[in-house]
N, C-alpha and C. Protein backbone atom coordinates (compact mmCIF):
# COMPACT_ATOMS: atom_id res chain seq x y z
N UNK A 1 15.18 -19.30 1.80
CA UNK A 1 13.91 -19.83 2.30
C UNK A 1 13.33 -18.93 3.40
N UNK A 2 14.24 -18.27 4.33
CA UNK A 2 13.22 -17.57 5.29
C UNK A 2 13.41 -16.13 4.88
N UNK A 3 13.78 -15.83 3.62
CA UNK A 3 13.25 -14.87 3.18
C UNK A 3 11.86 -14.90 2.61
N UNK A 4 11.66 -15.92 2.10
CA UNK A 4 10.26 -16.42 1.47
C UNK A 4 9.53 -16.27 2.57
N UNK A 5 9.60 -17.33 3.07
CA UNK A 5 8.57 -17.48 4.36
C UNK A 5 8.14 -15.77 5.24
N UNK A 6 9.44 -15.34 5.21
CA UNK A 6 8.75 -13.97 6.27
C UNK A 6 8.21 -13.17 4.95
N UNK A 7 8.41 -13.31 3.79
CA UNK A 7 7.26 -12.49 2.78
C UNK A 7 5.70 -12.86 2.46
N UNK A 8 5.68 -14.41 3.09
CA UNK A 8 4.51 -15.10 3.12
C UNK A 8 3.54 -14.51 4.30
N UNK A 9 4.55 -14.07 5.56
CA UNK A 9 4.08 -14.11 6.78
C UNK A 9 3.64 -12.49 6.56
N UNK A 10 4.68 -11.86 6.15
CA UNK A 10 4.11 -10.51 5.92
C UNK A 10 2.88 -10.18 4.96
N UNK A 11 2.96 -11.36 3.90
CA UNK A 11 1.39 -11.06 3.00
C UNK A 11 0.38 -11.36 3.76
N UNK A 12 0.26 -12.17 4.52
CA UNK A 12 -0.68 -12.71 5.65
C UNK A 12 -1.27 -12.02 6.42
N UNK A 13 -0.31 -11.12 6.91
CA UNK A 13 -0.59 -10.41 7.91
C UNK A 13 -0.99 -8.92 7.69
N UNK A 14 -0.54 -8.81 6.55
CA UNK A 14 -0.97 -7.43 5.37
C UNK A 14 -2.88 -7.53 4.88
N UNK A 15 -3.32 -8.98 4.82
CA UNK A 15 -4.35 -9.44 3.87
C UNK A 15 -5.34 -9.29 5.05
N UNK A 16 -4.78 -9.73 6.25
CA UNK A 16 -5.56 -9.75 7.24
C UNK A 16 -6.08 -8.39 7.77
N UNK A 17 -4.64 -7.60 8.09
CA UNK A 17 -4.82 -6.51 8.68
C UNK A 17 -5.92 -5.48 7.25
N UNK A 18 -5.61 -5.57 6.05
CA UNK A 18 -6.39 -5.10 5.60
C UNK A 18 -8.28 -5.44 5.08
N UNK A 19 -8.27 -6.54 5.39
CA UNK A 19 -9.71 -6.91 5.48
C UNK A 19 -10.32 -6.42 6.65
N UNK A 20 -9.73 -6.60 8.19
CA UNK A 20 -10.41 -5.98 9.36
C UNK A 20 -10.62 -4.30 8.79
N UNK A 21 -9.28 -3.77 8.44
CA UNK A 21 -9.28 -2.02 8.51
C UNK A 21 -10.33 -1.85 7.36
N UNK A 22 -10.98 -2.31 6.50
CA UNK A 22 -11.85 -1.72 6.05
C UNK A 22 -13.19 -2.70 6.22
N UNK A 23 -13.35 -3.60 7.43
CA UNK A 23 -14.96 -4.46 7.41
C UNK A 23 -15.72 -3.98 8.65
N UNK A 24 -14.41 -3.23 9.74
CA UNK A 24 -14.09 -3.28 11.31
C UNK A 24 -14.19 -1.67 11.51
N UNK A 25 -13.23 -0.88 10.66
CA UNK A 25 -13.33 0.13 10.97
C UNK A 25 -13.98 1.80 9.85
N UNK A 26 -13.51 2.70 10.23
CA UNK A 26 -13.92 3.67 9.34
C UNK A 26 -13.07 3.93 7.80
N UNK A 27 -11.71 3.30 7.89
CA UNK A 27 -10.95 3.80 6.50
C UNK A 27 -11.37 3.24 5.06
N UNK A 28 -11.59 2.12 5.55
CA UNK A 28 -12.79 1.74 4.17
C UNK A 28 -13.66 2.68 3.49
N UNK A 29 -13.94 3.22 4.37
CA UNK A 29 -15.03 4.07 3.79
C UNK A 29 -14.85 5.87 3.39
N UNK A 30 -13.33 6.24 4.12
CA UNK A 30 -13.18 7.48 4.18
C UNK A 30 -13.12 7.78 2.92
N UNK A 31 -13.36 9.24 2.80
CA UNK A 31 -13.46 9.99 1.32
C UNK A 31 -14.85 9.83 0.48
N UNK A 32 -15.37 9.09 1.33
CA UNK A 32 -16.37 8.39 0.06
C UNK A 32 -17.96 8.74 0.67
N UNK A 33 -18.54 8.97 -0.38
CA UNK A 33 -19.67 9.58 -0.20
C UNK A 33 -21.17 9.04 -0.65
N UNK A 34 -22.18 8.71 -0.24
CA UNK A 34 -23.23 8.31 -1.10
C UNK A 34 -24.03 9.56 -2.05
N UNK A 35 -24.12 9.33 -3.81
CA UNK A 35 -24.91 10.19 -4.05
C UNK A 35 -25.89 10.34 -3.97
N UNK A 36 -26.60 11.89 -4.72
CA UNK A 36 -27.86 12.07 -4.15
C UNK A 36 -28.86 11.61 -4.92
N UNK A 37 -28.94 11.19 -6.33
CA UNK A 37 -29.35 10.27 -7.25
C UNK A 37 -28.64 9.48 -8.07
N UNK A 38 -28.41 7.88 -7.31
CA UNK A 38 -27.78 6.75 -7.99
C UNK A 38 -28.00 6.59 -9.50
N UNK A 39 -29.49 6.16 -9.50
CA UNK A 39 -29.85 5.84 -10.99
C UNK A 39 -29.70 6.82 -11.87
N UNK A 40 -29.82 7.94 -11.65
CA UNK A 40 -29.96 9.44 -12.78
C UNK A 40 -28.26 9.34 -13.27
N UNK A 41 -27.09 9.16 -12.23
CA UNK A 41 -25.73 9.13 -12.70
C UNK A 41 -25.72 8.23 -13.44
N UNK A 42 -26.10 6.86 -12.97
CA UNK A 42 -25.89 5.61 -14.06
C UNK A 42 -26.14 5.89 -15.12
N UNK A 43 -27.24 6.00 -15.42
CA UNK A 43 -28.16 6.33 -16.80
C UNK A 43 -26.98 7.57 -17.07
N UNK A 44 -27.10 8.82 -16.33
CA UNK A 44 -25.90 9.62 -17.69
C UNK A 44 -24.56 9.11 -18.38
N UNK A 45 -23.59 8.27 -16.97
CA UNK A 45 -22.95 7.79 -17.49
C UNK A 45 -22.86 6.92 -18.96
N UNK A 46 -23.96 5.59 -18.88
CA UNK A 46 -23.91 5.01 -19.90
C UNK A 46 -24.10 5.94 -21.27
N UNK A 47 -24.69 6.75 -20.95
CA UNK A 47 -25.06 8.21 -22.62
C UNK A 47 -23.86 8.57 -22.80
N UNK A 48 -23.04 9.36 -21.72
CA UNK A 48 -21.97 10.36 -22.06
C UNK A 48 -20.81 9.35 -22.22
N UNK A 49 -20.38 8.25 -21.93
CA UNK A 49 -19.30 7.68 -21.98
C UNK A 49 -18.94 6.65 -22.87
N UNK A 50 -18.01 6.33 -23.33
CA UNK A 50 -18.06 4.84 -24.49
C UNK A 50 -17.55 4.15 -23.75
N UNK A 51 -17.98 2.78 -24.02
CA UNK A 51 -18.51 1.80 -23.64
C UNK A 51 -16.87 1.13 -23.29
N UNK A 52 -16.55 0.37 -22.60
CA UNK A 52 -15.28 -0.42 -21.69
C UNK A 52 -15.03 -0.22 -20.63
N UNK A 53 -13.70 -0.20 -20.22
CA UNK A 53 -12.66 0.14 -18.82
C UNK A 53 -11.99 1.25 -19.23
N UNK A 54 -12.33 2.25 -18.52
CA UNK A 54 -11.81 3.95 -19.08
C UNK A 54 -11.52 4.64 -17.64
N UNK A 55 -10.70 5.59 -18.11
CA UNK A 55 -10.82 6.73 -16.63
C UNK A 55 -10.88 8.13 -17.61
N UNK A 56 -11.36 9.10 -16.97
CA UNK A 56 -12.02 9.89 -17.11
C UNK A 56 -11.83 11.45 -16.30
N UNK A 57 -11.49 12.61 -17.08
CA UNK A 57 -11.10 14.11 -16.11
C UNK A 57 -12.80 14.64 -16.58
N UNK A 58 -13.30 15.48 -15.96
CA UNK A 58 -14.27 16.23 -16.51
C UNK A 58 -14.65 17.44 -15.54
N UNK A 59 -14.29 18.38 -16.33
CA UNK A 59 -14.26 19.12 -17.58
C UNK A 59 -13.35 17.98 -18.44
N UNK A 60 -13.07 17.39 -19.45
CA UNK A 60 -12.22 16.74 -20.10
C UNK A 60 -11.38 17.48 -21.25
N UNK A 61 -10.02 17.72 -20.66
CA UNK A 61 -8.96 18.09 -22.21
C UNK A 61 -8.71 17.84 -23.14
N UNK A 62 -8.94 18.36 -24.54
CA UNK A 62 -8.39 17.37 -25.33
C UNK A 62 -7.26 17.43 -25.86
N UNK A 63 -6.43 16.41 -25.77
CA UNK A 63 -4.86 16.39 -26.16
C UNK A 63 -5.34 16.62 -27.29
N UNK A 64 -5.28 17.24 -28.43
CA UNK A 64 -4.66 17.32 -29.68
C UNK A 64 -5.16 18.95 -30.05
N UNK A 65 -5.73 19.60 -29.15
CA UNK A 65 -6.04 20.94 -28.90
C UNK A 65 -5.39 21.65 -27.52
N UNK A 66 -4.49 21.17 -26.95
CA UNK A 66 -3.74 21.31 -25.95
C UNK A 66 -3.33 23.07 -25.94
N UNK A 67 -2.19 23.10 -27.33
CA UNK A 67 -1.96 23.84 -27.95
C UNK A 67 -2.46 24.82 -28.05
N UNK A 68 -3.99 25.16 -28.58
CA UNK A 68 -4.73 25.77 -28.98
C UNK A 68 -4.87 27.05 -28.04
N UNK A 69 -4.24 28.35 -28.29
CA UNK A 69 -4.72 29.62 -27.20
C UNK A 69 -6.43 29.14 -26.88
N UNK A 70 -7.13 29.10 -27.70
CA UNK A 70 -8.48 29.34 -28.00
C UNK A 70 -9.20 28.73 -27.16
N UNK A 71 -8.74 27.04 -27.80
CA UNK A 71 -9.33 25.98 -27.02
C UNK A 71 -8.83 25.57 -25.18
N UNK A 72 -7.62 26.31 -24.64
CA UNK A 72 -7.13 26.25 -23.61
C UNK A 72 -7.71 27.41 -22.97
N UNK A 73 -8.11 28.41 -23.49
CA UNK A 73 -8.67 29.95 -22.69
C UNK A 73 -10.62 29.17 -22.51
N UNK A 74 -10.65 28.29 -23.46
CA UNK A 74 -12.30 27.86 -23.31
C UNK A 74 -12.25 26.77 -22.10
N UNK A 75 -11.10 25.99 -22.22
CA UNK A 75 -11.46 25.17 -21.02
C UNK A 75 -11.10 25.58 -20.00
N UNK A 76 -10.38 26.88 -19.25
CA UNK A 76 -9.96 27.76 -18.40
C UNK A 76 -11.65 27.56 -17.46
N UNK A 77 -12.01 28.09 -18.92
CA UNK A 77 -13.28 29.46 -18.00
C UNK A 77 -14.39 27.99 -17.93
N UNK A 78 -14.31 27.00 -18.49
CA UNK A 78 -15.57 26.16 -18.35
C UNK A 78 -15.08 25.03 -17.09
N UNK A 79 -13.97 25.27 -16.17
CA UNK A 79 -13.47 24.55 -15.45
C UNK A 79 -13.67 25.82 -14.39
N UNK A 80 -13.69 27.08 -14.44
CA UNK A 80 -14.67 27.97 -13.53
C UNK A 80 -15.88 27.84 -13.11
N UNK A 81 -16.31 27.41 -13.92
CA UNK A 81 -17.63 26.99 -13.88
C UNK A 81 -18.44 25.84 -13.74
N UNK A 82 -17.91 24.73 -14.03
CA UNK A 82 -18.54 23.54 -13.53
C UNK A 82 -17.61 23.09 -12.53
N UNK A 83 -18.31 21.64 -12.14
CA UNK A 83 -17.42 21.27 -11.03
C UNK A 83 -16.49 19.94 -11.69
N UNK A 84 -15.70 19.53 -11.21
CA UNK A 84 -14.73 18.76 -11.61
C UNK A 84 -14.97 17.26 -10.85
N UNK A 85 -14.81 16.30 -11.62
CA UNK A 85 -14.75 14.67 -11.77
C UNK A 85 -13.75 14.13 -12.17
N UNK A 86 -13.36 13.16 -11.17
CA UNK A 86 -12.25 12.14 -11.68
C UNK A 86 -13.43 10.81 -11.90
N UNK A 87 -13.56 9.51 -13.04
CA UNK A 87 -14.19 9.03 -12.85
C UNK A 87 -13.29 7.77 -13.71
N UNK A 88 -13.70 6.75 -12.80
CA UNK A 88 -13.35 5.55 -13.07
C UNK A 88 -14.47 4.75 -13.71
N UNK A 89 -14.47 4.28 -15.06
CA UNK A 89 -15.70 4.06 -16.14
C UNK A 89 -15.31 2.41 -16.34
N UNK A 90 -16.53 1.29 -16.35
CA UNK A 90 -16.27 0.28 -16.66
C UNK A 90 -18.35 -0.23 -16.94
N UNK A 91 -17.96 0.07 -18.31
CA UNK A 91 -19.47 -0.14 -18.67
C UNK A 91 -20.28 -1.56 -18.33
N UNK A 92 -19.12 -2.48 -18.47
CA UNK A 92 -20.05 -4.08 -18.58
C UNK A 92 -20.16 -4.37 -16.74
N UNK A 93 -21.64 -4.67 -16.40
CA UNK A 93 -21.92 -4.84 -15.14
C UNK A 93 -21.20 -6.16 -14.44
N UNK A 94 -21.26 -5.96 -12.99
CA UNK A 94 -20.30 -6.99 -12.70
C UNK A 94 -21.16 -6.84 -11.45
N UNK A 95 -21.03 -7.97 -10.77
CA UNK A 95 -21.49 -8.66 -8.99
C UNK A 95 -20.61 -7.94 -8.13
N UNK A 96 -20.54 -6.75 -7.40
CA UNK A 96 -19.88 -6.24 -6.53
C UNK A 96 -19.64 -7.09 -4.92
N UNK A 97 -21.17 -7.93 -4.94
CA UNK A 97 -20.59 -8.42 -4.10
C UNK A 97 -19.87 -10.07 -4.08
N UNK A 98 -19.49 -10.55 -5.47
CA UNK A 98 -18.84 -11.39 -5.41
C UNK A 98 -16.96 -11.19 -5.77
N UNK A 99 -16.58 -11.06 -4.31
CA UNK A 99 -15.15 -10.33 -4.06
C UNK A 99 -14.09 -11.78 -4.57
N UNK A 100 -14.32 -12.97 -4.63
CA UNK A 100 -13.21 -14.02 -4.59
C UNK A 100 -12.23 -13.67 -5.50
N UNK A 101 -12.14 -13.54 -6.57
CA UNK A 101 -10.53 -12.77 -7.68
C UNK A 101 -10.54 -12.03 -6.70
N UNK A 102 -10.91 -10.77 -6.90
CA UNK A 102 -10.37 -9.45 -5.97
C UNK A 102 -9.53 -9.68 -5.00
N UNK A 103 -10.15 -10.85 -4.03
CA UNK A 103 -9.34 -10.93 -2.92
C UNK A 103 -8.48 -11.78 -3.23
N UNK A 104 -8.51 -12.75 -3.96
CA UNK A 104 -7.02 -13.12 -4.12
C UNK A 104 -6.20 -12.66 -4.86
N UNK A 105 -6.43 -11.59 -5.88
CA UNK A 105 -5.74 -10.68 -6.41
C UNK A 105 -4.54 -9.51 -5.38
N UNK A 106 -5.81 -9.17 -4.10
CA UNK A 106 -5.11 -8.28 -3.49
C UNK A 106 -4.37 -8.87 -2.39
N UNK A 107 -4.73 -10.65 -1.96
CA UNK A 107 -3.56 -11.07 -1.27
C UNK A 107 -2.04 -11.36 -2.28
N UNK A 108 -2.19 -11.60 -3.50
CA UNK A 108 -1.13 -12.10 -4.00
C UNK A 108 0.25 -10.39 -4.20
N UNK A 109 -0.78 -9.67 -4.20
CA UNK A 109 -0.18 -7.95 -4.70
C UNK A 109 0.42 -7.94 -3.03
N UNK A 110 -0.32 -8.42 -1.82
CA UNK A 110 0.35 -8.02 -0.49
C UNK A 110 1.45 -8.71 0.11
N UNK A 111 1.29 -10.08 -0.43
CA UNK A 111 2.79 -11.38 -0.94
C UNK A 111 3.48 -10.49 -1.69
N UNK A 112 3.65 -10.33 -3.07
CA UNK A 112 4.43 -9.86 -3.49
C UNK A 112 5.41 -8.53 -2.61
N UNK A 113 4.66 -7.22 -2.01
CA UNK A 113 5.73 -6.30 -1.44
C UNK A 113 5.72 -6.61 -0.46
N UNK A 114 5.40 -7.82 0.08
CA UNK A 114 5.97 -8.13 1.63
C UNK A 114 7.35 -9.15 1.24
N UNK A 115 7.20 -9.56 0.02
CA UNK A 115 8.40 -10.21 -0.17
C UNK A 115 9.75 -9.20 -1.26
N UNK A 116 9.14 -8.64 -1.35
CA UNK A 116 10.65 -7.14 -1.75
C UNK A 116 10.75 -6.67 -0.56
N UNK A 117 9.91 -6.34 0.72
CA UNK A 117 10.15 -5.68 1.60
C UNK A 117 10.68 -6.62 2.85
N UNK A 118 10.27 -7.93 2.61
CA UNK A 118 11.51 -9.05 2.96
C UNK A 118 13.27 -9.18 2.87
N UNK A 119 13.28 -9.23 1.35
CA UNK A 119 14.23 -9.22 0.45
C UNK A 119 15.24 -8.04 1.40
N UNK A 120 15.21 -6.93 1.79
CA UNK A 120 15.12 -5.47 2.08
C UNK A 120 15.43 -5.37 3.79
N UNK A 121 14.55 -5.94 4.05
CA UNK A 121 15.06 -6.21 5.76
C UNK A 121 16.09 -7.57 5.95
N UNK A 122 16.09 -8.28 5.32
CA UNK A 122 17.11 -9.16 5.23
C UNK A 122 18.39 -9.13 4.65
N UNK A 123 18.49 -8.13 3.93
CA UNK A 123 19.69 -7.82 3.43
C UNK A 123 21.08 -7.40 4.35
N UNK A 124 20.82 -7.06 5.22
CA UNK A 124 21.52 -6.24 6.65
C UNK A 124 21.58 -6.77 7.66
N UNK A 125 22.34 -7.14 8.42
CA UNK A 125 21.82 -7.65 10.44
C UNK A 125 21.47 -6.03 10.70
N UNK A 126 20.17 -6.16 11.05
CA UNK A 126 19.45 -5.23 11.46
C UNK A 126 18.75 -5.63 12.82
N UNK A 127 18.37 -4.49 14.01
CA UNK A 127 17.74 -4.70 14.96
C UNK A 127 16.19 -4.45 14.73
N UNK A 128 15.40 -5.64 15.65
CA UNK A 128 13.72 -5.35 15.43
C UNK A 128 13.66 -3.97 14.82
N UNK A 129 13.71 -3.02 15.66
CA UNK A 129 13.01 -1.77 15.79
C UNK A 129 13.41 -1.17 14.67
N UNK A 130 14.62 -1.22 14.10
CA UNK A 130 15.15 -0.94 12.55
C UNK A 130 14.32 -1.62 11.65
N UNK A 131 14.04 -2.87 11.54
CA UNK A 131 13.10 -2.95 10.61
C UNK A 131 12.24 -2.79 10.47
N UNK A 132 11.55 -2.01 11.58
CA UNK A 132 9.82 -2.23 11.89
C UNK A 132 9.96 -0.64 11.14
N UNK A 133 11.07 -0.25 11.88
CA UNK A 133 10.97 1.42 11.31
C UNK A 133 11.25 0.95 9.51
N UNK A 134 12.13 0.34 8.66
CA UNK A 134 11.75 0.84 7.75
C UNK A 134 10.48 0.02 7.05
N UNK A 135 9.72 -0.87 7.72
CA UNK A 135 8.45 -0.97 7.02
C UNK A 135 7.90 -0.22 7.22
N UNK A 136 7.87 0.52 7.74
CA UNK A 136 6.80 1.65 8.49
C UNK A 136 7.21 2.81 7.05
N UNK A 137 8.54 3.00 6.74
CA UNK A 137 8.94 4.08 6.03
C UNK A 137 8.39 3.44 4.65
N UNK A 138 8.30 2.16 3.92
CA UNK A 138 8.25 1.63 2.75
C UNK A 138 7.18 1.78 2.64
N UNK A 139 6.13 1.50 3.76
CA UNK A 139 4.46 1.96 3.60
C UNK A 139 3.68 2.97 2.98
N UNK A 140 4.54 3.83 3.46
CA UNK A 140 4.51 5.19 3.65
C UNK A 140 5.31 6.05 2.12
N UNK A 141 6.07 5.15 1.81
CA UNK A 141 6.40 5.51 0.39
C UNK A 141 5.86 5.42 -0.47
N UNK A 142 5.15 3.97 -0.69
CA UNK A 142 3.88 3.57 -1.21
C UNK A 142 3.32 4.63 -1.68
N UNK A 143 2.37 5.09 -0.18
CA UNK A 143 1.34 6.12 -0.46
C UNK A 143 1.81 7.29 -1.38
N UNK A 144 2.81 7.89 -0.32
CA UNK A 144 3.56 8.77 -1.05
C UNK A 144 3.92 8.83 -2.51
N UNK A 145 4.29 7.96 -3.30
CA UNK A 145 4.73 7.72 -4.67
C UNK A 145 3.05 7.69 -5.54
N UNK A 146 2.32 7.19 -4.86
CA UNK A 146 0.87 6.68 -5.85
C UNK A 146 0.04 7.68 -5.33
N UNK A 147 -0.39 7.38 -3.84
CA UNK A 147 -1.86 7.63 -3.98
C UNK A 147 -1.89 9.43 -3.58
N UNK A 148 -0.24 10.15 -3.22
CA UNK A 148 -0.43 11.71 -2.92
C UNK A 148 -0.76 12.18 -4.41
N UNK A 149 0.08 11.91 -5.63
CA UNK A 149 0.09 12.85 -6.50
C UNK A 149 -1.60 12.31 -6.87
N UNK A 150 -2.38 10.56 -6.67
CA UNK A 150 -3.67 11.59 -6.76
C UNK A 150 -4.74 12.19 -6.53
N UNK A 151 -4.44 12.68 -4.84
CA UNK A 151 -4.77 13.52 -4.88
C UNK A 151 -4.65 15.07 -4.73
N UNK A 152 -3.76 15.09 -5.38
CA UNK A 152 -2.84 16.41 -5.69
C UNK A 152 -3.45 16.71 -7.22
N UNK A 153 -3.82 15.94 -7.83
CA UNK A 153 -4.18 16.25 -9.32
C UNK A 153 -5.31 15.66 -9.58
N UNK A 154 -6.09 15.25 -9.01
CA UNK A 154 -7.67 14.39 -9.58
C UNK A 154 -8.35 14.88 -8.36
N UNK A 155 -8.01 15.50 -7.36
CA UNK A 155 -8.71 16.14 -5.91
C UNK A 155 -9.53 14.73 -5.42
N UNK A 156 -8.74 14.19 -5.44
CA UNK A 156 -9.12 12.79 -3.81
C UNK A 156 -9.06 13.78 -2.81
N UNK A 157 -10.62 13.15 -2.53
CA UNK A 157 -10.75 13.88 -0.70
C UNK A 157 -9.90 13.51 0.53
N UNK A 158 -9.55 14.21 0.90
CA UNK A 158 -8.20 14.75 2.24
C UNK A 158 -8.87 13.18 3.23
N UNK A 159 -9.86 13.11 3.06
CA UNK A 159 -10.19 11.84 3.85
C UNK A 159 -9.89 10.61 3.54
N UNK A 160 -9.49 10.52 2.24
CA UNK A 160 -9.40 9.54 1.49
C UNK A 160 -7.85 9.14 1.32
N UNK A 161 -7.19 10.41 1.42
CA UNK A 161 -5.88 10.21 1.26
C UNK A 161 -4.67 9.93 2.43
N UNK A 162 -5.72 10.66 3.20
CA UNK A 162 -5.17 10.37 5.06
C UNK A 162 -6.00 8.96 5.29
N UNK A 163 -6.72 8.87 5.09
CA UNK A 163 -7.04 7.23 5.67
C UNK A 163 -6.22 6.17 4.81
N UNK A 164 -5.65 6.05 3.57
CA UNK A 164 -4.94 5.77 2.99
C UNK A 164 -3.96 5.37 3.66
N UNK A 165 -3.43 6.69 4.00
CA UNK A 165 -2.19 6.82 4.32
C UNK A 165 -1.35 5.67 5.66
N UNK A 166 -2.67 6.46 6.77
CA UNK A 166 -3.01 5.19 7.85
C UNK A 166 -3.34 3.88 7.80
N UNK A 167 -3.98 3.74 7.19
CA UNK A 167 -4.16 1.97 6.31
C UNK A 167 -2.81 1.60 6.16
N UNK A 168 -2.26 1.88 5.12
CA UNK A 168 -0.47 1.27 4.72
C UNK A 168 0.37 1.58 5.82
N UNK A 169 0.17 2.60 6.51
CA UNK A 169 1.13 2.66 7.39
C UNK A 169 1.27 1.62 9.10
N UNK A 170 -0.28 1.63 9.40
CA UNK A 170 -0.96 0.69 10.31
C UNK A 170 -0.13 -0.49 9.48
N UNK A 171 -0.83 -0.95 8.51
CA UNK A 171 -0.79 -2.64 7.74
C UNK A 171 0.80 -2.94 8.04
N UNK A 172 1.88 -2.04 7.65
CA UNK A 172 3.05 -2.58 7.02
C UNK A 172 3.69 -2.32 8.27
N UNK A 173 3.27 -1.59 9.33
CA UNK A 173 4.26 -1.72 10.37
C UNK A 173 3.97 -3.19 11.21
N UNK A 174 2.49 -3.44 10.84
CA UNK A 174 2.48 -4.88 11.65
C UNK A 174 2.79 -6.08 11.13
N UNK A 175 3.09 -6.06 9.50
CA UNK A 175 3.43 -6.56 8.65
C UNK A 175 4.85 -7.12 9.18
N UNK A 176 5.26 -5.73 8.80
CA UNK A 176 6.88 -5.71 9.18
C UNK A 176 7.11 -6.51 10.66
N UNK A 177 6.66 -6.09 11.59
CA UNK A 177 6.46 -6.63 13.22
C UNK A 177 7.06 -8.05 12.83
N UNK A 178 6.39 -8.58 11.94
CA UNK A 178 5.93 -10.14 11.81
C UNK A 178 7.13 -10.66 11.36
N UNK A 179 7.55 -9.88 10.15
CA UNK A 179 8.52 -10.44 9.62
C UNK A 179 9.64 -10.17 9.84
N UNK A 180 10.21 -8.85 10.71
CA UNK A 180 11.65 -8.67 11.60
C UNK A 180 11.88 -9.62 12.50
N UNK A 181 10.42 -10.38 13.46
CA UNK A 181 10.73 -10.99 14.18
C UNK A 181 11.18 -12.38 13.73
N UNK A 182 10.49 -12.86 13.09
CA UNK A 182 10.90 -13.95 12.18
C UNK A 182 12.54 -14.03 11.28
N UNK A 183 12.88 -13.08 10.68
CA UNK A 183 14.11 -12.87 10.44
C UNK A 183 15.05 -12.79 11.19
N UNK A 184 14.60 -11.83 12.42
CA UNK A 184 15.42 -12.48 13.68
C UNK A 184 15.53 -13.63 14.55
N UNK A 185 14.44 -14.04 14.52
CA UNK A 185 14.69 -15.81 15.11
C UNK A 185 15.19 -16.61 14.18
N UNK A 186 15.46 -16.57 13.37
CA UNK A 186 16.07 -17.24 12.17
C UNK A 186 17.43 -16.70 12.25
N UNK A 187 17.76 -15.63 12.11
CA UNK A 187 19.07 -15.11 12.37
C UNK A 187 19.58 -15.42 13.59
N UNK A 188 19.28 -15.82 14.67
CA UNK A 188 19.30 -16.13 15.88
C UNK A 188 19.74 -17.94 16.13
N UNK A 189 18.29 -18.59 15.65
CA UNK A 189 18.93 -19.78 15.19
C UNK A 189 19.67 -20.57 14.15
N UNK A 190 20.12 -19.93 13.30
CA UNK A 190 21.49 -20.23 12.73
C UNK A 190 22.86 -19.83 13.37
N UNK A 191 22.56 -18.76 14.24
CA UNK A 191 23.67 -18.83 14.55
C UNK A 191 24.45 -19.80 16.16
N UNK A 192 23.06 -19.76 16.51
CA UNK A 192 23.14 -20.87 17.60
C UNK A 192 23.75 -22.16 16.74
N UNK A 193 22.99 -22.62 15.76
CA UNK A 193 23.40 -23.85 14.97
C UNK A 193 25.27 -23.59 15.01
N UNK A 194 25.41 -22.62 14.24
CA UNK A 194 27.02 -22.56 13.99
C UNK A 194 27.70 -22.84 15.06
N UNK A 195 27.09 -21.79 16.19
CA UNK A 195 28.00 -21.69 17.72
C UNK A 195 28.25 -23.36 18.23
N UNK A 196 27.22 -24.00 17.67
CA UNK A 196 26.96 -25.76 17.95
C UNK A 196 27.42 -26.39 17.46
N UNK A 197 27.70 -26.26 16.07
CA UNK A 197 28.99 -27.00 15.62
C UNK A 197 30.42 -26.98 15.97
N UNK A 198 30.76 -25.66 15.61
CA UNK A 198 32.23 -24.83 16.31
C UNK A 198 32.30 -25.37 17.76
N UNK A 199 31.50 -26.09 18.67
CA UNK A 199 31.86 -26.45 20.08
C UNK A 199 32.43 -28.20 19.82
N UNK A 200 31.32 -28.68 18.80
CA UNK A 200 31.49 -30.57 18.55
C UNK A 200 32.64 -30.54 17.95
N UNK A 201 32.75 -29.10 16.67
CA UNK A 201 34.51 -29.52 16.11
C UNK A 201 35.54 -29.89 17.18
């Protein structure tokens, strides 16, 4: 049970800390850019792309010409030459600003690894500062595992990937804060409980 609870306390405090860091401050927004004609992209998009939930390289490869000297020496030189897009494609329009799924989508995703990263600090008698350090390290793995390789290979802007980085790492150390302390007052009062029995025996 107070493993639960400090994964509750850590989603809480994860959901929170991440609604301020991107309503409050600049990481919300890092990497990200306004273009210089909205409607002209829309409109190409809907032409050049088929129609669903797609992602997208462009210049675009095609796997089944991979192989090809020919076709790999052509997309060489046409990736010299234009500029390169990672693009995330979802044709059917949607209310951007009606967030309610979203956000309870992304509190239930911040429950969930606050409760493996529960699971994880509770496994051990560990001191505060040990666990704060390894939420701090699990945060940080996160990023590391997902969001470096992309931008190591889809060129996410350096702003995007360092504010990232700071986001999870900020979130989960205060996360963690929450829930070492809690694991330790719990660890604390059980054992008072025991020390309290062992005196009435």
């Amino acid at each position: 049970m107070r493993i639960l609870i400090a994964g509750i306390l850590g989603g809480i405090v994860m959901f929170i800390w991440g609604a301020f860091a991107h309503m409050a401050t600049p990481l919300g927004e890092a990497g990200f850019a306004q273009p210089v004609n909205e409607d002209i992209a829309l409109a190409a998009l809907k032409v050049a792309l088929p129609p669903g939930r797609h992602a997208f390289l462009l210049p675009s490869p095609d796997p089944e010409h991979m192989g090809d000297a020919t076709a790999t020496k052509a997309l060489a030189e046409k990736t010299t030459r234009e500029p390169f897009a990672f693009v995330v494609f979802r044709s059917e329009p949607r209310d951007m600003t009606a967030m309610g799924k979203n956000l309870v989508v992304q509190w239930l995703g911040d429950t969930l690894c606050a409760l493996f990263l529960a699971f994880v600090l509770a496994s051990a008698a560990m001191s505060f500062c040990r666990r704060l350090i390894i939420a701090g390290l699990m945060g940080l793995f996160g990023v590391m595992a997902n969001v470096l390789p992309f931008g190591n290979w889809y060129s996410f802007p350096p702003a995007l990937v360092h504010g990232t980085f700071l986001d999870q790492l900020v979130g989960w150390l205060l996360a963690g804060a929450a829930m070492a302390w809690w694991l330790g007052r719990g660890a604390k009062l059980r054992g008072d409980y025991i020390a309290c029995r062992g005196k009435v025996s």
